[in-house]
PDB file of N, CA and C in Angstrom:
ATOM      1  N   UNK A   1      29.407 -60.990  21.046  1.00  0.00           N
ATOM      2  CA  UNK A   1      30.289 -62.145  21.079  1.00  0.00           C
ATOM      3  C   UNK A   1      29.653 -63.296  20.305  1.00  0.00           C
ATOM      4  N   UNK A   2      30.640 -63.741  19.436  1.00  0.00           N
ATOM      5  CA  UNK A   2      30.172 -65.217  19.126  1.00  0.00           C
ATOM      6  C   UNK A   2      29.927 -66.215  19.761  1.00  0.00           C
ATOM      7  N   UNK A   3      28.498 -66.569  19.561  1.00  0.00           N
ATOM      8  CA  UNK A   3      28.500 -68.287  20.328  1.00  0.00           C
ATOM      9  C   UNK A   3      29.519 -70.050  20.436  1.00  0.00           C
ATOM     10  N   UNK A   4      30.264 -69.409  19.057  1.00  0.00           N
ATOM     11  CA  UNK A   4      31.087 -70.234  18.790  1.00  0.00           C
ATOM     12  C   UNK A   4      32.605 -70.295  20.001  1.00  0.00           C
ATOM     13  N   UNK A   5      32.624 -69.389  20.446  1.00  0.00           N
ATOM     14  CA  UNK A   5      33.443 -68.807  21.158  1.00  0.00           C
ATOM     15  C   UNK A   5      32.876 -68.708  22.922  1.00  0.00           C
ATOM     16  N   UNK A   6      31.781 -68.289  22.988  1.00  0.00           N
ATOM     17  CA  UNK A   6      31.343 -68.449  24.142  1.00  0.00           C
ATOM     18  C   UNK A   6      30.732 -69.681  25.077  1.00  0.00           C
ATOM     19  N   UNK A   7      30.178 -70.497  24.114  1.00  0.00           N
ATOM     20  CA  UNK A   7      29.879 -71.688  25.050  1.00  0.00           C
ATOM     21  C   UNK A   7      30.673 -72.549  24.841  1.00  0.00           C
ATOM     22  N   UNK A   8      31.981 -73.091  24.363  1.00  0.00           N
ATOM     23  CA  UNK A   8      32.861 -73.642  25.123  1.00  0.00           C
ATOM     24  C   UNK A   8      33.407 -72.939  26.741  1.00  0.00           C
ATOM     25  N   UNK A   9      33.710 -71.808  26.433  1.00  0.00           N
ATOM     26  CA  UNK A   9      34.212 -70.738  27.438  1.00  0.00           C
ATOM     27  C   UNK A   9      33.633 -71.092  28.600  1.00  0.00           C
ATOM     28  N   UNK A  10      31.994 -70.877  28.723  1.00  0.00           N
ATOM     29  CA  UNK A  10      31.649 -71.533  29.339  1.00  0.00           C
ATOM     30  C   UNK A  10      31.277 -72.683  29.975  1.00  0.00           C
ATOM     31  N   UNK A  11      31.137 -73.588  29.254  1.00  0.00           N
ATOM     32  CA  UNK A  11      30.922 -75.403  29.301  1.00  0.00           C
ATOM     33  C   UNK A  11      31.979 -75.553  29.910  1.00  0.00           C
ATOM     34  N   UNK A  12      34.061 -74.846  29.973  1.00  0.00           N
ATOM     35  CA  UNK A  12      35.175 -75.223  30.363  1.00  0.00           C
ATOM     36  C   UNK A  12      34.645 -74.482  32.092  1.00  0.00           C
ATOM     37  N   UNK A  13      34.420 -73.496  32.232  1.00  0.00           N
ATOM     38  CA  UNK A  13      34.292 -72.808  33.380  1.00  0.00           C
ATOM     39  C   UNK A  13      33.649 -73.663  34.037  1.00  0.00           C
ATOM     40  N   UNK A  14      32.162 -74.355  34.078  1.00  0.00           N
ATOM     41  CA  UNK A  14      31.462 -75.026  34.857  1.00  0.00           C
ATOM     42  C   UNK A  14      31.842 -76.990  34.794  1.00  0.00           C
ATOM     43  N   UNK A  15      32.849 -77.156  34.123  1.00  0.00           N
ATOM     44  CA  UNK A  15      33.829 -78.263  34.432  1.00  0.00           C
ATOM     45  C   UNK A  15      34.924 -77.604  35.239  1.00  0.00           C
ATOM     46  N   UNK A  16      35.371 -76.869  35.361  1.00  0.00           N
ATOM     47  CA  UNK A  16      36.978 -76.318  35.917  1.00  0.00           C
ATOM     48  C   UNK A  16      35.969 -76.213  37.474  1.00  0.00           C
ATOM     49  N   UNK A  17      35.095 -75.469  37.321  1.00  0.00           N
ATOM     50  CA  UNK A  17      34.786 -75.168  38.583  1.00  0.00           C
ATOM     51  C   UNK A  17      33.985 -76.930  39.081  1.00  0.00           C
ATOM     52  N   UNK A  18      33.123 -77.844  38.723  1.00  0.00           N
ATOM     53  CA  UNK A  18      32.939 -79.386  38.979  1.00  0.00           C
ATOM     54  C   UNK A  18      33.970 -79.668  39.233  1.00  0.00           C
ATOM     55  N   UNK A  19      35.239 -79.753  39.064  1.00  0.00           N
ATOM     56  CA  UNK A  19      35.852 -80.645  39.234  1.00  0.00           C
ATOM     57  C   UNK A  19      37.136 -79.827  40.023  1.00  0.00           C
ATOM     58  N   UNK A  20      37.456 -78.510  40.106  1.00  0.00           N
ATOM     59  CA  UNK A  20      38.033 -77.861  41.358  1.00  0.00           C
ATOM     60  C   UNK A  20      38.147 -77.726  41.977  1.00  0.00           C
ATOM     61  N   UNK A  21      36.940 -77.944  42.617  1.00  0.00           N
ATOM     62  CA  UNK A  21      36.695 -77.798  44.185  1.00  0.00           C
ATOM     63  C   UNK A  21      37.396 -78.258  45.399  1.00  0.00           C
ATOM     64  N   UNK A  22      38.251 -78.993  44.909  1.00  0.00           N
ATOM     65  CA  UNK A  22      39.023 -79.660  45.859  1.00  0.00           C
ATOM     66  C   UNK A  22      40.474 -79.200  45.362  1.00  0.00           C
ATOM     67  N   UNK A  23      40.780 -78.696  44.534  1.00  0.00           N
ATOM     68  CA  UNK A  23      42.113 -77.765  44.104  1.00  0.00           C
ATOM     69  C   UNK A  23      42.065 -76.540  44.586  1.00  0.00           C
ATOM     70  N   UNK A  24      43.113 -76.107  44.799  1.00  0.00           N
ATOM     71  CA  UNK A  24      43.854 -74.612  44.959  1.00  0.00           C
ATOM     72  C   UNK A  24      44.076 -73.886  43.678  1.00  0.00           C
ATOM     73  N   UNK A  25      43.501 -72.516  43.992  1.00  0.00           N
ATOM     74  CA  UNK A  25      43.673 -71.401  43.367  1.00  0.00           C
ATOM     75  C   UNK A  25      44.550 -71.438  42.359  1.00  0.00           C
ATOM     76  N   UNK A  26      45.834 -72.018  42.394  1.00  0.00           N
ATOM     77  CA  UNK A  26      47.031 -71.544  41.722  1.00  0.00           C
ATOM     78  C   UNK A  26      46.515 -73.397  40.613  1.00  0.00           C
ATOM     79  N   UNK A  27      46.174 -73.886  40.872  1.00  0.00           N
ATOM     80  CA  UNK A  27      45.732 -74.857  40.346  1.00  0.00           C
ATOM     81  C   UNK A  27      44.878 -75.042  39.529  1.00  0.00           C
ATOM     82  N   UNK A  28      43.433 -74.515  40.192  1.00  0.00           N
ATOM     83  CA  UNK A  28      42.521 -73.756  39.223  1.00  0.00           C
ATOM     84  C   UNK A  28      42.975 -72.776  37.950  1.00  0.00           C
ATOM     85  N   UNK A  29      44.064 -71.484  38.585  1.00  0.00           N
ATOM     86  CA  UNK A  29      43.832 -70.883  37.345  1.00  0.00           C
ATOM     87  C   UNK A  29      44.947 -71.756  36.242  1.00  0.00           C
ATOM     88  N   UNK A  30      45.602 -72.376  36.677  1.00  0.00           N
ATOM     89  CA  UNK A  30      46.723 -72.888  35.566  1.00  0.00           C
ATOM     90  C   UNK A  30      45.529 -74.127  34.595  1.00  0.00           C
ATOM     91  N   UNK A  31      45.168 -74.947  35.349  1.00  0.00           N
ATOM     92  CA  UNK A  31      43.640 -75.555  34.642  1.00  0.00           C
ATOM     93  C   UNK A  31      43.324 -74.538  33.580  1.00  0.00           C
ATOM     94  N   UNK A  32      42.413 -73.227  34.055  1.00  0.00           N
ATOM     95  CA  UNK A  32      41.521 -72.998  33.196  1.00  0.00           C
ATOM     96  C   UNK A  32      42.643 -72.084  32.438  1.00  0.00           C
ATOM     97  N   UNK A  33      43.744 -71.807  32.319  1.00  0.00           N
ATOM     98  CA  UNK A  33      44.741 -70.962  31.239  1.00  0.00           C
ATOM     99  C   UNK A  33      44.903 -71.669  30.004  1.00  0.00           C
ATOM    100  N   UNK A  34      45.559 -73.483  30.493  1.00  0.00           N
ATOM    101  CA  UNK A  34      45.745 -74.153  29.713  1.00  0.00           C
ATOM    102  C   UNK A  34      44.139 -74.923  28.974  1.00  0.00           C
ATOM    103  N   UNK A  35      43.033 -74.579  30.104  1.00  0.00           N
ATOM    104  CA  UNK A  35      41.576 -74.869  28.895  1.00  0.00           C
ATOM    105  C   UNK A  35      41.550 -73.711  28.014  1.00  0.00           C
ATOM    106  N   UNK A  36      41.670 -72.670  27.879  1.00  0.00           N
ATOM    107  CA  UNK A  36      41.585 -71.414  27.125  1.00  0.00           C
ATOM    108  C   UNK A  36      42.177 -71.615  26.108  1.00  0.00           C
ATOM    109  N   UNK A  37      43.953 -71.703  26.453  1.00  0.00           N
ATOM    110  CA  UNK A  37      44.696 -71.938  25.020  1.00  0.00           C
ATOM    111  C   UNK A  37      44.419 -72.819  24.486  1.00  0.00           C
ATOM    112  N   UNK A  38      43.887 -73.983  24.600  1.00  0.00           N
ATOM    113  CA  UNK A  38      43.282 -75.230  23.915  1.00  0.00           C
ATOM    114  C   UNK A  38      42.383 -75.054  22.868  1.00  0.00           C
ATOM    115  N   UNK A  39      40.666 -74.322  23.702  1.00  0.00           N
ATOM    116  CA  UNK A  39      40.233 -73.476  23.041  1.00  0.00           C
ATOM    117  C   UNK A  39      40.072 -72.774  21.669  1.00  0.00           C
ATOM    118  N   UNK A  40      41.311 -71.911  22.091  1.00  0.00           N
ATOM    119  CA  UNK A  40      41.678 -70.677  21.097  1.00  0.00           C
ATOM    120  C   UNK A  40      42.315 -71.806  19.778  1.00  0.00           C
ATOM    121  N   UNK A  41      43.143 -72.547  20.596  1.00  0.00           N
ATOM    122  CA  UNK A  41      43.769 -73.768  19.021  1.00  0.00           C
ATOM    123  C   UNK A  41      42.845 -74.627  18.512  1.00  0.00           C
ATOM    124  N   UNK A  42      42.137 -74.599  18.939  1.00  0.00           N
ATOM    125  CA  UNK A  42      40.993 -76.170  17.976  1.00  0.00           C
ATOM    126  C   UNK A  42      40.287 -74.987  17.195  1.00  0.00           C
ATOM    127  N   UNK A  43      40.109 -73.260  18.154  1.00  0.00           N
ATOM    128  CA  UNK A  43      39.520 -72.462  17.036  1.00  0.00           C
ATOM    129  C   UNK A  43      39.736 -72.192  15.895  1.00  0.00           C
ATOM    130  N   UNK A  44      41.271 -71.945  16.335  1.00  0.00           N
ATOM    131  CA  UNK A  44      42.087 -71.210  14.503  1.00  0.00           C
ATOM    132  C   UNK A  44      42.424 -72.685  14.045  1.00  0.00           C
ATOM    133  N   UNK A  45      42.494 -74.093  14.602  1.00  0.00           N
ATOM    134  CA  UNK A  45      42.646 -75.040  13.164  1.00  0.00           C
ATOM    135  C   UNK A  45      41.490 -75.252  12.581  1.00  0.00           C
ATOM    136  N   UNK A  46      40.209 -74.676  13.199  1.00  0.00           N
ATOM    137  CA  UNK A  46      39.028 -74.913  12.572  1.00  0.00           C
ATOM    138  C   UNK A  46      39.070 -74.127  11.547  1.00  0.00           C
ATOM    139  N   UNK A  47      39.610 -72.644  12.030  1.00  0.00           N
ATOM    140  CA  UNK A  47      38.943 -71.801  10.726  1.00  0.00           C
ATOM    141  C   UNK A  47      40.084 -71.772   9.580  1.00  0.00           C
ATOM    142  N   UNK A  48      40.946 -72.584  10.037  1.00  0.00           N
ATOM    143  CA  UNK A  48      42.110 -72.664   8.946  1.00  0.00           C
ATOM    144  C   UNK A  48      41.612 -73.756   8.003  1.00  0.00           C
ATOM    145  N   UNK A  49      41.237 -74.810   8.258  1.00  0.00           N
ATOM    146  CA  UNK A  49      41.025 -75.501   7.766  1.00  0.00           C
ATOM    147  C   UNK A  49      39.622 -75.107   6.439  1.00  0.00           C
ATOM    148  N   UNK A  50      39.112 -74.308   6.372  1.00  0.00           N
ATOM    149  CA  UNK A  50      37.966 -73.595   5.726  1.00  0.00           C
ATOM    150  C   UNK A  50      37.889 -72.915   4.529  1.00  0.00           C
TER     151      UNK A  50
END
């Protein structure tokens, strides 16, 4: 796996989970779905842009 790819992934996981803790499940995962697709889009305008 790329690092480029993995430590956001992670850096979002250990904010989702800081700041979850007091959210519900169905809350959490909609959080970290919509951090993912975010993610994935700042990825491909990066590599579009190239």
């Amino acid at each position: 796996m790329r690092p480029d790819i993995v430590i956001p992934v992670l850096m979002s996981c250990a904010l989702l989970w800081w700041i979850g803790r007091g959210m519900g499940w169905t809350t959490r995962l909609l959080v970290a779905a919509i951090t993912l697709v975010l993610i994935v889009a700042i990825l491909l305008v990066e590599r579009s842009l190239q």
